[in-house]
Protein backbone atom coordinates (compact mmCIF):
# COMPACT_ATOMS: atom_id res chain seq x y z
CA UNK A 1 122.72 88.73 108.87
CA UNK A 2 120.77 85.47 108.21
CA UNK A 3 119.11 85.62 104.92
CA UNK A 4 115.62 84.50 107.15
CA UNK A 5 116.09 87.76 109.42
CA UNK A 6 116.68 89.75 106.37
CA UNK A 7 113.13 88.80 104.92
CA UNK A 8 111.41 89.49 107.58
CA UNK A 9 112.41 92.64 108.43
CA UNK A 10 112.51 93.52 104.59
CA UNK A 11 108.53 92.60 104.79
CA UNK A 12 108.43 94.58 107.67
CA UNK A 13 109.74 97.81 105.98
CA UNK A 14 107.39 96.90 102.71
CA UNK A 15 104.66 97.12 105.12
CA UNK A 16 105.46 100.08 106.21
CA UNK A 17 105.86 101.72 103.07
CA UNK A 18 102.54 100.28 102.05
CA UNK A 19 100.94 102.26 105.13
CA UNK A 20 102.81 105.10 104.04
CA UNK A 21 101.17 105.12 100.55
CA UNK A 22 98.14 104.54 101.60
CA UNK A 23 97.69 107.44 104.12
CA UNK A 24 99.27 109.78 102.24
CA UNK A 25 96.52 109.10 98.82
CA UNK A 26 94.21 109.91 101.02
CA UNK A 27 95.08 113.11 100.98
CA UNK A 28 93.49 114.65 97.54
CA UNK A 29 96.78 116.41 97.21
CA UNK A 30 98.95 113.01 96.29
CA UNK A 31 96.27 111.25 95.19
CA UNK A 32 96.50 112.04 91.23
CA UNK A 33 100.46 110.70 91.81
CA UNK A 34 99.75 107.48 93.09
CA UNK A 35 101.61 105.50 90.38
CA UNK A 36 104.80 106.95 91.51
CA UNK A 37 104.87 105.85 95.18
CA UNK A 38 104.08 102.36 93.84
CA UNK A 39 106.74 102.06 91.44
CA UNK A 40 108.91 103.69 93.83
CA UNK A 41 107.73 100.73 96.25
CA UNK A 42 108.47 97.97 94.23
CA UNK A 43 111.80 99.37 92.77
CA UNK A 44 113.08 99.80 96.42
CA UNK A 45 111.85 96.74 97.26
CA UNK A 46 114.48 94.77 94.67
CA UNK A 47 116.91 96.81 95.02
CA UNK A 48 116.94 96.05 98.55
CA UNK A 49 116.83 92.54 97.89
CA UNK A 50 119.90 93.03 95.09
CA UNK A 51 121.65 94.93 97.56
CA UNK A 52 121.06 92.10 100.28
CA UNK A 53 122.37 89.78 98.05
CA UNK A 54 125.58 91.08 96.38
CA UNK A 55 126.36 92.91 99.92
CA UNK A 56 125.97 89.48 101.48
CA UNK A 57 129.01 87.73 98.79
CA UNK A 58 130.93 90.81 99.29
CA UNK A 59 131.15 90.78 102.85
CA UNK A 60 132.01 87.45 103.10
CA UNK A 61 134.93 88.03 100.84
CA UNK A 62 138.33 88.15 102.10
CA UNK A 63 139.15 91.29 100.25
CA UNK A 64 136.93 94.03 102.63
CA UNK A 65 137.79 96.65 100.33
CA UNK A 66 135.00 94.73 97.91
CA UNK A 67 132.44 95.13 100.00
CA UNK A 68 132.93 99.20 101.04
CA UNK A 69 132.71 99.46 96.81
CA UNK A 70 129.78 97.31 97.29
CA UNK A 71 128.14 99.35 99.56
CA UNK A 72 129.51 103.02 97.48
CA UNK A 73 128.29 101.30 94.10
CA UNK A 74 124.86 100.95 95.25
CA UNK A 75 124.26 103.96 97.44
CA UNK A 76 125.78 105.79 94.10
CA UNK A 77 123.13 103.62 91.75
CA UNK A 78 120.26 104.12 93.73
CA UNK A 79 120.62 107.88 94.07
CA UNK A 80 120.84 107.86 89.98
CA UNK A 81 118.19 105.41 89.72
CA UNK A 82 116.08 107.35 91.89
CA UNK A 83 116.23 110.83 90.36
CA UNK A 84 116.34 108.91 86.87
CA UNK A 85 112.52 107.54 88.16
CA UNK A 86 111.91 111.10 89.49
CA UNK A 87 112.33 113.28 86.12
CA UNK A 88 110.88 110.47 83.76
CA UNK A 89 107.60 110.77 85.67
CA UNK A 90 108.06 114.46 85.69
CA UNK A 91 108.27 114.89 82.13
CA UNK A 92 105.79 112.07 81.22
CA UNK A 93 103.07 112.69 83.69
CA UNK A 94 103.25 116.24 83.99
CA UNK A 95 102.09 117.03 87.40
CA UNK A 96 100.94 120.69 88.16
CA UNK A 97 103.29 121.03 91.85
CA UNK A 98 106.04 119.86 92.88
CA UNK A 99 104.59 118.03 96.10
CA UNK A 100 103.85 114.65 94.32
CA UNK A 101 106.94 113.95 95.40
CA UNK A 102 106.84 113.74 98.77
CA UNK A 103 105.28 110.15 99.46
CA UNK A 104 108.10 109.15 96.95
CA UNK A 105 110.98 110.73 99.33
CA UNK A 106 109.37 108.90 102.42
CA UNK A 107 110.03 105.41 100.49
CA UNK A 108 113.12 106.68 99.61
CA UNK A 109 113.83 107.76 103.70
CA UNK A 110 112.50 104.33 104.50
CA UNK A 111 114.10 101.92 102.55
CA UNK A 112 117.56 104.08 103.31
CA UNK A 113 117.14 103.33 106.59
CA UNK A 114 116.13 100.20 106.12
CA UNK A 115 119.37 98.87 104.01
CA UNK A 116 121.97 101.19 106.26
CA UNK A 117 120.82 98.62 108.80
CA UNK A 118 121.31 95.67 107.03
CA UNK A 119 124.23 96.63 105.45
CA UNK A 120 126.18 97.73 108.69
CA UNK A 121 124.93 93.77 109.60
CA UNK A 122 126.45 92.43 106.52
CA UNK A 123 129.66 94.81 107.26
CA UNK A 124 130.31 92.53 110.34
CA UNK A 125 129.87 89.50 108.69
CA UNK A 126 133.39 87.62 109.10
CA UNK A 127 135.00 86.12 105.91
């Protein structure tokens, strides 16, 4: 995958994370939890664009084996990462329910998607 079609659709999926966001804080409900879908925006956001970029090396290497770890290592790191985000927030913002973090599991859902796409692109990607 050509680094120009990753970009774009990357923007795309930003975009539609943004819309995400935004509908769901207007629902009173999420709206105290904001914070946390925009942090969880922006973190997705470079890891995609860390995962586009060391996925891109490995798969061009002539060792395939490096880019499967590749692809375990970060799938592995951003589920940590990810729950890591999830209990600091819980423990310093101290929401009330346990529904704040829904808008964060659609980013999470979305970007997923997102980088199993690009990913199985990069998996093609002759050395």
């Amino acid at each position: 995958m050509e680094s120009r079609t990753f970009i774009g659709l990357l923007l795309v999926t930003a975009t539609i994370g943004v819309a995400l966001v935004l509908a769901l804080h207007m629902v009173p409900l999420f709206r105290e939890h904001e914070l946390l879908s925009w942090i969880g925006l922006g973190f997705f956001f470079f890891l995609s664009i860390l995962m586009y970029l060391v996925g891109s090396n490995a798969a061009r290497s002539s060792n395939k084996n490096h880019f499967t770890t590749v692809v375990m290592g970060f799938t592995f790191l951003k589920l940590m990462l990810t729950i890591l985000i999830v209990l600091a927030y819980d423990k310093i913002a101290l929401p009330s329910g346990k529904l704040f973090i829904l808008p964060f599991f659609g980013e999470y859902l979305i970007f997923t998607i997102f980088e199993t796409y690009f990913m199985m692109k990069l998996g093609k990607t002759s050395a």
